[in-house]
Protein backbone atom coordinates (compact mmCIF):
# COMPACT_ATOMS: atom_id res chain seq x y z
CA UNK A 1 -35.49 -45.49 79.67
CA UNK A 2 -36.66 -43.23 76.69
CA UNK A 3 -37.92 -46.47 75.09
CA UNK A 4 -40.41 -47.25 78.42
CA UNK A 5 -41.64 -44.02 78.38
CA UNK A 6 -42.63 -44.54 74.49
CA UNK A 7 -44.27 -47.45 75.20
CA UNK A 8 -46.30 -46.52 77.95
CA UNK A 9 -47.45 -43.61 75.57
CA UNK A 10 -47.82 -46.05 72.87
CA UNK A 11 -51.05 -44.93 71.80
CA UNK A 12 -51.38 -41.48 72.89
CA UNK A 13 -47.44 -40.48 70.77
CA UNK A 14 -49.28 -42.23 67.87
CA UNK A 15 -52.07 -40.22 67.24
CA UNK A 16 -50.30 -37.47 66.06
CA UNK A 17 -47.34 -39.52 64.92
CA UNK A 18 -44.70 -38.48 66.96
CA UNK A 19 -42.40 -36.07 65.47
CA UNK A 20 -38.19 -35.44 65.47
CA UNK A 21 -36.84 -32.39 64.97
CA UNK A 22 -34.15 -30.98 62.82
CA UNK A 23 -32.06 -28.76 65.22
CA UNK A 24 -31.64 -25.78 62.62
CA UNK A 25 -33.13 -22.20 62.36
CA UNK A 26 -37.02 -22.35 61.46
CA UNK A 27 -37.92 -20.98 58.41
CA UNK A 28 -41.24 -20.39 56.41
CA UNK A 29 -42.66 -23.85 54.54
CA UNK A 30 -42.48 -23.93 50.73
CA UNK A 31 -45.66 -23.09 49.34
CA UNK A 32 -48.17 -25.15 47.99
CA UNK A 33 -48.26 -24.87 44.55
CA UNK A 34 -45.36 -23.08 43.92
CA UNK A 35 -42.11 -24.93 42.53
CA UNK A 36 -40.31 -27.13 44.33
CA UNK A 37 -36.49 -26.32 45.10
CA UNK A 38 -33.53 -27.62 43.31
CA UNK A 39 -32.70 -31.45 44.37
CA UNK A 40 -29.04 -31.21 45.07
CA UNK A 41 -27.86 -34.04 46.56
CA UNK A 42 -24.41 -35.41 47.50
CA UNK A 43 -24.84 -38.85 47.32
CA UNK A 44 -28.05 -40.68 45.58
CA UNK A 45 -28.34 -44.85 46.53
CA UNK A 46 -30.92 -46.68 43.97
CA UNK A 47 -31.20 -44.64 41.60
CA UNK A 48 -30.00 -45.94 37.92
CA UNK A 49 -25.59 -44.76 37.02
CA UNK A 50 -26.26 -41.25 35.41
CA UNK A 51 -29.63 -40.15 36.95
CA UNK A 52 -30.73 -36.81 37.54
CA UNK A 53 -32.55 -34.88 40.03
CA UNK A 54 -33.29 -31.40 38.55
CA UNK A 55 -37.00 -31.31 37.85
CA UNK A 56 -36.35 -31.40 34.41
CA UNK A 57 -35.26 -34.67 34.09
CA UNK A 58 -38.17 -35.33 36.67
CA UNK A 59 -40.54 -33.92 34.68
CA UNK A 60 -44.04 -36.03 34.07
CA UNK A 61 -43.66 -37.71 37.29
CA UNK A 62 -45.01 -37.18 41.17
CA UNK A 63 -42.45 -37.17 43.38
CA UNK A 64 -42.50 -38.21 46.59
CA UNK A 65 -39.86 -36.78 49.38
CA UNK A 66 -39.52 -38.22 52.43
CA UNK A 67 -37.13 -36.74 54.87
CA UNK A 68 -36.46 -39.30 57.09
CA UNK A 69 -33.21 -40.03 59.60
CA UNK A 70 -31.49 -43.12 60.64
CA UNK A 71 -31.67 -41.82 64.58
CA UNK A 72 -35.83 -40.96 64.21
CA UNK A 73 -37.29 -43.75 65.16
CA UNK A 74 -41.08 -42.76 63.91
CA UNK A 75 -39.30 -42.45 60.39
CA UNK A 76 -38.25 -46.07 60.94
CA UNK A 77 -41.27 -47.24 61.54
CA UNK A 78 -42.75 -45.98 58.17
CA UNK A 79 -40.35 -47.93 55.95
CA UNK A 80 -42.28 -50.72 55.51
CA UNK A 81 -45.76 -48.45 54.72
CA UNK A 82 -43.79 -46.59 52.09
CA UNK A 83 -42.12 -49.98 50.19
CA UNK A 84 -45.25 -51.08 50.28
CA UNK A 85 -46.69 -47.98 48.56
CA UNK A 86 -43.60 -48.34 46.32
CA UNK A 87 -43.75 -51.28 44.79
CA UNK A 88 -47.87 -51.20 44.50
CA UNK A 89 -46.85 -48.14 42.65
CA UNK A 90 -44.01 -49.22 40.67
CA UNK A 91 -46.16 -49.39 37.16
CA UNK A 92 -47.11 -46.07 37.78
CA UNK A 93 -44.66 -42.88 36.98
CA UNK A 94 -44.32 -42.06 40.74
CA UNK A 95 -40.70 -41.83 42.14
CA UNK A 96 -39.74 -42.19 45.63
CA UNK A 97 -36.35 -40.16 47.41
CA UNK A 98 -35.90 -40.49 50.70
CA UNK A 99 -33.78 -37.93 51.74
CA UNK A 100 -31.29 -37.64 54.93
CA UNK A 101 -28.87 -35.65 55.88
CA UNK A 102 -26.18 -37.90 57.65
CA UNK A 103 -22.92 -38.89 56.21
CA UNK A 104 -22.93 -41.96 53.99
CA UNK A 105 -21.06 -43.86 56.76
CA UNK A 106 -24.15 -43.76 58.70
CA UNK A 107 -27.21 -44.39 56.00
CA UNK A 108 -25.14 -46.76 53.90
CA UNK A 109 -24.91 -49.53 56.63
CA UNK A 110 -28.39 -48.87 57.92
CA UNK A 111 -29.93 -48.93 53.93
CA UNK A 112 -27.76 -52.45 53.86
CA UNK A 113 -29.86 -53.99 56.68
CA UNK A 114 -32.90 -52.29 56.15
CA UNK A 115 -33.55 -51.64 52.38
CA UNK A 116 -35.63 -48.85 51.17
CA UNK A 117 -37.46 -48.70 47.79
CA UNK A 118 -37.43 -45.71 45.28
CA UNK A 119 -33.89 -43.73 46.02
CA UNK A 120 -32.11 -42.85 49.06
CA UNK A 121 -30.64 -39.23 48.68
CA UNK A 122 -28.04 -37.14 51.05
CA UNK A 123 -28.38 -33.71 51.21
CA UNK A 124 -28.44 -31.30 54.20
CA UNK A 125 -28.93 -28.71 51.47
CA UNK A 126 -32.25 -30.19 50.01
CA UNK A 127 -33.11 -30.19 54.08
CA UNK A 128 -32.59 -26.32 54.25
CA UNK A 129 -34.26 -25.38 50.62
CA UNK A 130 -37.29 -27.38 51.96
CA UNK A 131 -37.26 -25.85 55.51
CA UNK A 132 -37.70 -29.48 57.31
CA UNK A 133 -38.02 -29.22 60.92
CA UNK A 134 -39.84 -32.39 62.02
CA UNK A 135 -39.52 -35.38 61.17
CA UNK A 136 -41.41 -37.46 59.26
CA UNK A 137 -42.25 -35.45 56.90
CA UNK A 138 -43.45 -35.59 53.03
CA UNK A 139 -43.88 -33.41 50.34
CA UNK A 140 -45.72 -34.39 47.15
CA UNK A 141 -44.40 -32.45 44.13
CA UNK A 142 -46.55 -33.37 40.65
CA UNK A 143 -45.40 -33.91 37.30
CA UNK A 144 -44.86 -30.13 36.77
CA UNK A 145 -42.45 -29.95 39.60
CA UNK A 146 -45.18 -27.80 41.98
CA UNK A 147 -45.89 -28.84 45.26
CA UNK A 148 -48.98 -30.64 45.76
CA UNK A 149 -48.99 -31.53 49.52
CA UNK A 150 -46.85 -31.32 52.92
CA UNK A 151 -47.77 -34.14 55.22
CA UNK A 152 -47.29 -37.12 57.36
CA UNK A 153 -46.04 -40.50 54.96
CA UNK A 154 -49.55 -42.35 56.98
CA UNK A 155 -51.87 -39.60 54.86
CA UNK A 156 -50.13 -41.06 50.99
CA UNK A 157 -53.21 -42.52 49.42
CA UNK A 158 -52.01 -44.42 46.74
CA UNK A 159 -55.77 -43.59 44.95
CA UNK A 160 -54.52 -40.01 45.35
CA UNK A 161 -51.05 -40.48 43.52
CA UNK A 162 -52.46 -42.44 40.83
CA UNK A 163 -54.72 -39.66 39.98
CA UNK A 164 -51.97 -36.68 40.54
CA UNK A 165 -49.98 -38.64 37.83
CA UNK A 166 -52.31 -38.65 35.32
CA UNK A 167 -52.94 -34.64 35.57
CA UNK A 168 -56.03 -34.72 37.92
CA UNK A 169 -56.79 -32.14 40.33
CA UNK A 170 -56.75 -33.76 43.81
CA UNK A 171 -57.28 -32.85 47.72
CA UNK A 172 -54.29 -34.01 50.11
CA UNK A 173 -54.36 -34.24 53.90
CA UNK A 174 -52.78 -31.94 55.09
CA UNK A 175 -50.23 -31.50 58.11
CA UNK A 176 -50.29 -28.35 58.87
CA UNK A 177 -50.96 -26.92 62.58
CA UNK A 178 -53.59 -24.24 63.28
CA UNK A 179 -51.84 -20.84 63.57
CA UNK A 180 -51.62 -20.53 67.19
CA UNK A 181 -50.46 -24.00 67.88
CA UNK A 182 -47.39 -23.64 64.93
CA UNK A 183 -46.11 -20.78 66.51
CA UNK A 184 -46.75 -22.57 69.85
CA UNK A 185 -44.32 -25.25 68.50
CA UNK A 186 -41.68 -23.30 67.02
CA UNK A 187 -41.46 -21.44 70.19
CA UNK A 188 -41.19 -24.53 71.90
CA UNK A 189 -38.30 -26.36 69.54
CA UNK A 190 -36.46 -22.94 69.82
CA UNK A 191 -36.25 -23.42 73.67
CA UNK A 192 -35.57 -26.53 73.13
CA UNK A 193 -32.82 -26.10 70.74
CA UNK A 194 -30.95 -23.78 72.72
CA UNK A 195 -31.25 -25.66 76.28
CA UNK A 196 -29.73 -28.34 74.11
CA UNK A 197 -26.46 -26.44 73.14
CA UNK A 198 -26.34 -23.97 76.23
CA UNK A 199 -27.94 -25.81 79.14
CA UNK A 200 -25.93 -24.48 82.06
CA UNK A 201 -26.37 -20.54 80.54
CA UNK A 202 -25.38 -19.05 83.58
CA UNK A 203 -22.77 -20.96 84.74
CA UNK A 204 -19.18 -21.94 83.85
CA UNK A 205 -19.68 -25.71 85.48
CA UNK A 206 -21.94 -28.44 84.21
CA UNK A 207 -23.66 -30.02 86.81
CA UNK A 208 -22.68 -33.90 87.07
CA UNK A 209 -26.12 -34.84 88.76
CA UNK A 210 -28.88 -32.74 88.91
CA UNK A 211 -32.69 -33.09 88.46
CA UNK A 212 -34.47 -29.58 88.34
CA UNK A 213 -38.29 -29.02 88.14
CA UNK A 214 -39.68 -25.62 87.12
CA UNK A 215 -43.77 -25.09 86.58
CA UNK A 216 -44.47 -26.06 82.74
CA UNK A 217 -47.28 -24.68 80.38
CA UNK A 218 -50.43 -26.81 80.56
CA UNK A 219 -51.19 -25.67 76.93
CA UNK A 220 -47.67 -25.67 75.50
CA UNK A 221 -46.13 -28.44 73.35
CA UNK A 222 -44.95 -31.79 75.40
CA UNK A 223 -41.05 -32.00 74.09
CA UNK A 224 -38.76 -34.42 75.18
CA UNK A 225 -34.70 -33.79 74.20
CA UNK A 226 -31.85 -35.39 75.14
CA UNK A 227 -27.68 -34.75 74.97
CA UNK A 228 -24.95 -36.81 75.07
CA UNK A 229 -21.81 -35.02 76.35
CA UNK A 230 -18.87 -35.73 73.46
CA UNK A 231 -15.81 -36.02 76.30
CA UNK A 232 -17.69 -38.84 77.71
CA UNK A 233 -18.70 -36.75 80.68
CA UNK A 234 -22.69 -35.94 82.13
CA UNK A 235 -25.31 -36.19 79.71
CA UNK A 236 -29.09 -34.78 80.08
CA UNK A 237 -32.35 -35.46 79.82
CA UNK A 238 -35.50 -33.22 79.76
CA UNK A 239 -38.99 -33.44 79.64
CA UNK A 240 -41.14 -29.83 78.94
CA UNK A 241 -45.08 -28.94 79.58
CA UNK A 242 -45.32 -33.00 80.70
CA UNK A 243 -48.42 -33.25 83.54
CA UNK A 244 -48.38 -36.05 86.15
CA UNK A 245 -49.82 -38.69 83.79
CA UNK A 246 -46.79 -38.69 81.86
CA UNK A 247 -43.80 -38.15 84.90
CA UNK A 248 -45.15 -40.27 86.61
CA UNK A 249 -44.99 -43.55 84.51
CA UNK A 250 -41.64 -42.30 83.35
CA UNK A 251 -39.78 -41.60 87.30
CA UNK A 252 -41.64 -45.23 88.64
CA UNK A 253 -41.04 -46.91 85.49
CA UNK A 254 -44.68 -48.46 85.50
CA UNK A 255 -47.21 -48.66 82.64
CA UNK A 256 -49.69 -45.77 82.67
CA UNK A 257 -52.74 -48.72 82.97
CA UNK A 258 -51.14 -49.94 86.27
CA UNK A 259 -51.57 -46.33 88.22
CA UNK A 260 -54.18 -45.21 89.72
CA UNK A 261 -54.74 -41.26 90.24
CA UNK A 262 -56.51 -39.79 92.77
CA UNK A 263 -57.82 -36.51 91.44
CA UNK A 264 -57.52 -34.26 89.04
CA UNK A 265 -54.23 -34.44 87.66
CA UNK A 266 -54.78 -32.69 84.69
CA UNK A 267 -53.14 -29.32 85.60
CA UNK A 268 -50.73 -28.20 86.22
CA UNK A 269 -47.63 -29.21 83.65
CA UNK A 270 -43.94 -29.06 84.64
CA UNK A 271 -40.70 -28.82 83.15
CA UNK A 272 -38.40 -31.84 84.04
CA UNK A 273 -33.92 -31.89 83.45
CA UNK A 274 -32.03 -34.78 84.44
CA UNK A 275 -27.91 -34.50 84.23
CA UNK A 276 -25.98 -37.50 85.31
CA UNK A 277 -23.20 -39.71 84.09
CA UNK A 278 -24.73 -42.64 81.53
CA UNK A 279 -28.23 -41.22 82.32
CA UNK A 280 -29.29 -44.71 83.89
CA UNK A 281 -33.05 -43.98 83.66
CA UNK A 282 -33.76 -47.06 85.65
CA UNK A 283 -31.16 -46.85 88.36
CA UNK A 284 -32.67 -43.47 89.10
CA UNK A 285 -35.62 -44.38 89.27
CA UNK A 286 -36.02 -43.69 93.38
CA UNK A 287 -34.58 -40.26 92.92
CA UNK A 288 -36.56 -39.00 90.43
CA UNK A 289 -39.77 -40.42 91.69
CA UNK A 290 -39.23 -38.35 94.85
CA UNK A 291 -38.13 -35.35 92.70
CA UNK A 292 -41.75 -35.79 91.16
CA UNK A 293 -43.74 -36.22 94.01
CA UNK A 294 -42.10 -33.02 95.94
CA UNK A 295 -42.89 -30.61 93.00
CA UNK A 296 -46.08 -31.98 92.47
CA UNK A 297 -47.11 -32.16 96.43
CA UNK A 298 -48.30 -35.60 95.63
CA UNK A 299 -47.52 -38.82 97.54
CA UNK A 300 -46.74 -41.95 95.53
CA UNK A 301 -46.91 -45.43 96.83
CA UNK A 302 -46.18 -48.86 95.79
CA UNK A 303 -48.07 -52.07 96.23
CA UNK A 304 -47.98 -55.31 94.48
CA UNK A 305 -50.58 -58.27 94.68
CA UNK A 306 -50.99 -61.95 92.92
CA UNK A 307 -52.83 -60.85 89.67
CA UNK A 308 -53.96 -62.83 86.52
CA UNK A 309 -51.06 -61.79 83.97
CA UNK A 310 -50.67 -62.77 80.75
CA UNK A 311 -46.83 -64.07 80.18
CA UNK A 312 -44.27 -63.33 77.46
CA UNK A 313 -42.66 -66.90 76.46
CA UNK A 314 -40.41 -67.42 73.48
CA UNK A 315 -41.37 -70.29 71.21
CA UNK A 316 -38.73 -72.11 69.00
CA UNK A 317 -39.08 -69.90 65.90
CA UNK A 318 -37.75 -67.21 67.68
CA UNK A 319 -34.15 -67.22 67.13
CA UNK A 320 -35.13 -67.10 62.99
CA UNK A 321 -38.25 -64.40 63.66
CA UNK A 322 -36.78 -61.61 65.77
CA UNK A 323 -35.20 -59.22 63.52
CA UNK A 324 -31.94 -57.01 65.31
CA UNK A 325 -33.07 -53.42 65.30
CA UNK A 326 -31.34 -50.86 62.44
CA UNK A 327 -31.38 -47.95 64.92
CA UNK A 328 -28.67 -47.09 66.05
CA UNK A 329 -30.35 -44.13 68.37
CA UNK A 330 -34.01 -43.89 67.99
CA UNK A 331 -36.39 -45.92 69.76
CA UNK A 332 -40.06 -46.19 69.65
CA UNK A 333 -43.08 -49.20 70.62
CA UNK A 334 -46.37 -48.24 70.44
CA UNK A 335 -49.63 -49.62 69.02
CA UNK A 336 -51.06 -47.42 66.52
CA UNK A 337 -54.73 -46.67 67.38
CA UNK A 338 -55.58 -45.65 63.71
CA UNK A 339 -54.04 -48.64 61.89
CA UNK A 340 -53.92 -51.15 65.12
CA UNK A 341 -50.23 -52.03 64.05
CA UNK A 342 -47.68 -52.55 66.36
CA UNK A 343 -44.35 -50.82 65.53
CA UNK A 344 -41.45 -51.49 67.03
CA UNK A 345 -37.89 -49.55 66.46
CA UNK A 346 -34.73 -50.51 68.74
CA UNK A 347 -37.38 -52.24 71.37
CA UNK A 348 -36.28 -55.05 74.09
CA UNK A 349 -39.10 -57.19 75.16
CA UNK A 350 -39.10 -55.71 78.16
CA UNK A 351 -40.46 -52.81 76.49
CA UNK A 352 -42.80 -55.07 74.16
CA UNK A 353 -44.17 -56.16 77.42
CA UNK A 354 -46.13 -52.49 78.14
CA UNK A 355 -47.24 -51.67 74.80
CA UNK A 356 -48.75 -55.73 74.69
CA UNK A 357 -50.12 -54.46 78.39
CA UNK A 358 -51.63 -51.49 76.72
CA UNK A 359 -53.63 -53.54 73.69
CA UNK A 360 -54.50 -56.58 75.55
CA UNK A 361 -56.02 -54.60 78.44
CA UNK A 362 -54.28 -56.43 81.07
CA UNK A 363 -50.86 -57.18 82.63
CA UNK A 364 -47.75 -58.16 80.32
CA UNK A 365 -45.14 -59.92 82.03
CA UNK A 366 -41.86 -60.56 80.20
CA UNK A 367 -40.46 -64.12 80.62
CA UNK A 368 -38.24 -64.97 77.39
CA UNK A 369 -34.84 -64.46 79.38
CA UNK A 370 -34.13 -62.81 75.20
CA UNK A 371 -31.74 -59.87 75.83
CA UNK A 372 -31.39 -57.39 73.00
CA UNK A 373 -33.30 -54.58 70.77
CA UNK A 374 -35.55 -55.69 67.68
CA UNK A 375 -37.58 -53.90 65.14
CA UNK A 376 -40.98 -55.34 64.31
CA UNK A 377 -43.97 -53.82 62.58
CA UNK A 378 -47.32 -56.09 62.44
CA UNK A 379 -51.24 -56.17 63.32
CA UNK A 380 -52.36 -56.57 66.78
CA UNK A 381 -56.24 -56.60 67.65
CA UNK A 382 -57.27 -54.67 70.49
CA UNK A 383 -58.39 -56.58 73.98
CA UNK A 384 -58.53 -59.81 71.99
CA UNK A 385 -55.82 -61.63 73.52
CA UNK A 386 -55.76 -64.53 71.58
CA UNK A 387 -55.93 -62.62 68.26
CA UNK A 388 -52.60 -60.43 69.98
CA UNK A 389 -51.47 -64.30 70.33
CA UNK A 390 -51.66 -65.20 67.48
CA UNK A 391 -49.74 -62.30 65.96
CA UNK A 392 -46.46 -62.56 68.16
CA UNK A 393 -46.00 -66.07 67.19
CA UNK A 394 -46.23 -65.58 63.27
CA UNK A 395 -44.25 -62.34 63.50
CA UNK A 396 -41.80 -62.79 66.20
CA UNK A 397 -41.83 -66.23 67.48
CA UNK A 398 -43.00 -65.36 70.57
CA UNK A 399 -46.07 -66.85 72.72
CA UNK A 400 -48.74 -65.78 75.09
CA UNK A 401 -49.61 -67.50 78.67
CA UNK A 402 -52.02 -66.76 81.15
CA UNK A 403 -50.97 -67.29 84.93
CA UNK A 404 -50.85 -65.91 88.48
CA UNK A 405 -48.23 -63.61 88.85
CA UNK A 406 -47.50 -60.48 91.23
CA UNK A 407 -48.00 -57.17 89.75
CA UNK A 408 -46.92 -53.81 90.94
CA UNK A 409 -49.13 -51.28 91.33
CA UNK A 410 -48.82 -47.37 92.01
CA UNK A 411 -51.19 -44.88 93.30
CA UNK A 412 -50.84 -41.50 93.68
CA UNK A 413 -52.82 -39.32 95.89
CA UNK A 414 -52.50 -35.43 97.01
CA UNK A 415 -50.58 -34.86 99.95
CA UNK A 416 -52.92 -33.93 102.97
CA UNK A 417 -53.71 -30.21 103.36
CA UNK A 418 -52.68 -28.05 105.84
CA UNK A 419 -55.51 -26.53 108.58
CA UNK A 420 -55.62 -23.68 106.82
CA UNK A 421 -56.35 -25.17 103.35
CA UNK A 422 -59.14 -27.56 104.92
CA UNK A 423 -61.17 -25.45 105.61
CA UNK A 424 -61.28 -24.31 101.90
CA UNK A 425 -61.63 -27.73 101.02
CA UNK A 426 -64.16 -28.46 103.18
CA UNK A 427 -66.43 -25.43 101.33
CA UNK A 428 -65.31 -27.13 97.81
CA UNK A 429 -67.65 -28.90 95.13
CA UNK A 430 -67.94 -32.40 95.13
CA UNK A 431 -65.05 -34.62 95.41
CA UNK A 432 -63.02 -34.81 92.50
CA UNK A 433 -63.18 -39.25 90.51
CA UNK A 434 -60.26 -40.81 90.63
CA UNK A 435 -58.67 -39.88 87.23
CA UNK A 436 -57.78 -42.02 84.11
CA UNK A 437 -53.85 -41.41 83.46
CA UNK A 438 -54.69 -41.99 79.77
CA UNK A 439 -57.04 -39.22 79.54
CA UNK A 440 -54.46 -36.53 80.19
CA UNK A 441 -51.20 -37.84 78.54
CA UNK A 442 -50.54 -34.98 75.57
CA UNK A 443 -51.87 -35.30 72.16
CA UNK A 444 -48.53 -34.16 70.95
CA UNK A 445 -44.78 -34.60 71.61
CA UNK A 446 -42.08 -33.48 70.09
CA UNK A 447 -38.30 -35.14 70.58
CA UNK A 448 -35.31 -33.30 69.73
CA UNK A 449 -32.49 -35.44 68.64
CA UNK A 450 -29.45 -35.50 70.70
CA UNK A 451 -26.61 -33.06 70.14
């Protein structure tokens, strides 16, 4: 499930907040400094009868713009960061648009469940003047209608906007990517892009089943995409420049702290496609674990043991503090490192159960029987598992227990050598540690929203 491999990358997708991107042409960035582009938008929720956009009538206030989506889960996730900013801000002449570019059928029942302050705009135009290709993404324009900053909605300083609204001269964060990595990544959405809308190129058929592995770049961008076919037929799934610390969770559907690697994994990366009917990540499990382990010349085995485990139990408030997820597509549960909150978009518990695994420091074992997918965004402490305690049963009703349980394991070790290569090995360094799978998950990854 794209929501288990999330989790078990909880913290590693958060660093660099994990991006979406807007399947169009790339073009150049506005410039900071320069004026922003016209605001044209097609449909503006919030905003007072009569209001206008043209920087005119915006004139003596910072803007902020947050291009968001109702299918991006990591713009999901922010909402509650940026009403807060809102309404701390609401004194001061700072205006908030969120801009998307779906069709009012889609952001008008999704603003009705999930209410965002400042203004909601639609506009794929405003998308294209701006040159948006990942999402989140925000662009501070002063009270003179020039661009002030480009970054992540994490890196608003309220401090900062404050001062850019009374006409001082201040330093933003910035999000933009060193040369050599930008073009890296708009290379890599490019390929991306175009495996999306052409993925059998040189063929007339589209594979019903298929799972293809072809060598990755080890210093590329990580991307995941995925495409649901409109006639109800196949639909894909791929993974680029992943190593073994990232397929591996994903094909065995165990969390990253429960496998052990034996050597060093590190290099080199692959390129993963999946094509079947209802892409049932779980079901094919078995086949793509063996897919995995082939390429990679690795073997993979399973064990399980009586562990101490810490269990997921509901309490009573539950029914009144779990909160139905908004998403319709997007999913995302991870513990931010930075912030240590816990943000969850279109998560079950059983996918709570890893990202709990991944803060606490030990096993997570989901017992609430509570089907469904919730959204949730709240303060966990890290390997304090009373504090983590605590915090599910204020914000979600749910409860912590410790107890014996069995817990599978996975290790995965090179496949032995041949005669040939022994004797190469046997002139080799030192033996290579054991390695930590959370050491060489990728800093960055990209996912490309479904066609």
């Amino acid at each position: 499930m794209k929501q288990n491999l999330l989790c078990v990358l909880a913290f590693i997708l958060s660093l660099v907040c994990p991006l979406a991107v807007h399947a169009a042409t790339p073009a150049p960035t506005p410039t900071l400094g320069r004026p922003a582009p016209a605001l044209t938008f097609t449909q503006l929720y919030g905003a007072p009868s009569g209001t206008k956009t043209d920087w005119p009538s915006l004139r003596g206030k910072v803007v902020i713009l947050e291009f968001w989506a109702t299918w991006c889960a990591p713009c999901i996730a922010e909402i509650p960061h940026l009403n807060n900013l809102a309404k701390s801000l609401s004194s001061s002449p700072v205006q908030f648009i969120s801009v998307d570019d779906e069709d009012p059928a889609t952001v008008e029942p999704f603003i009705a469940k999930k209410p965002i302050s400042g203004w909601v705009g639609l506009s794929k135009a405003v998308f294209d003047a701006y040159s948006v290709q990942e999402r989140p993404t925000t662009i501070v324009v002063d009270t003179r209608g020039n661009i002030a900053a480009i970054l992540r909605p994490d890196q608003l300083d309220k401090d900062q906007l404050i001062a850019l609204s009374t006409g001082k001269s201040v330093v933003f964060p910035t999000n933009t990517l060193p040369p050599e990595i930008a073009e890296m990544q708009k290379k890599a959405m490019a390929q991306a892009v175009a495996a999306a809308k052409n993925p059998s190129a040189k063929s007339t058929v589209k594979p019903l089943f298929e799972i293809s592995i072809t060598p990755g770049d080890s210093d590329g961008v990580t991307m995941m995409s995925s495409e649901n076919d409109t006639n109800g037929g196949a639909s894909a799934y791929s993974i680029s420049n992943a190593s073994l610390f990232m397929l591996v969770p994903w094909a065995t559907g165990n969390p990253a702290k429960r496998i052990a690697f034996h050597g060093d994994f590190t290099k080199p990366h692959y390129n993963l496609r999946l094509t079947a009917p209802n892409l049932d990540i779980k079901a094919l499990s078995p086949a793509l674990e063996l897919a995995v382990a082939s390429a990679a010349g690795v073997r993979i085995t399973h064990t399980s043991a009586e562990e101490d485990a810490w269990v997921l139990q509901a309490t009573p408030q539950a029914a009144s503090r779990l909160t139905p997820t908004v998403s319709a597509h997007g999913s995302m549960c991870f513990v931010d490192p930075r912030s240590g909150q816990l943000n969850m978009v279109k998560t079950s518990l059983d996918d709570l159960a890893p990202a709990l695994e991944q803060s606490i420091g030990a096993p997570v074992v989901n017992e609430t029987g509570i089907k469904g997918e919730f959204d949730a965004t709240f303060a966990v402490p890290k390997d304090n598992p009373e504090a983590v305690k605590a915090a599910l049963e204020s914000n979600l009703g749910l409860t912590l227990v410790k107890a014996r349980r069995t817990i599978a394991r996975v290790a995965v070790d090179p496949l032995p050598l041949t005669p040939a290569s022994n004797q190469a090995a046997a002139s080799a360094s030192k033996p290579i540690p054991a390695a930590d799978p959370l050491q060489g998950l990728p800093s960055q990854v990209i996912a490309v929203p479904r066609q």
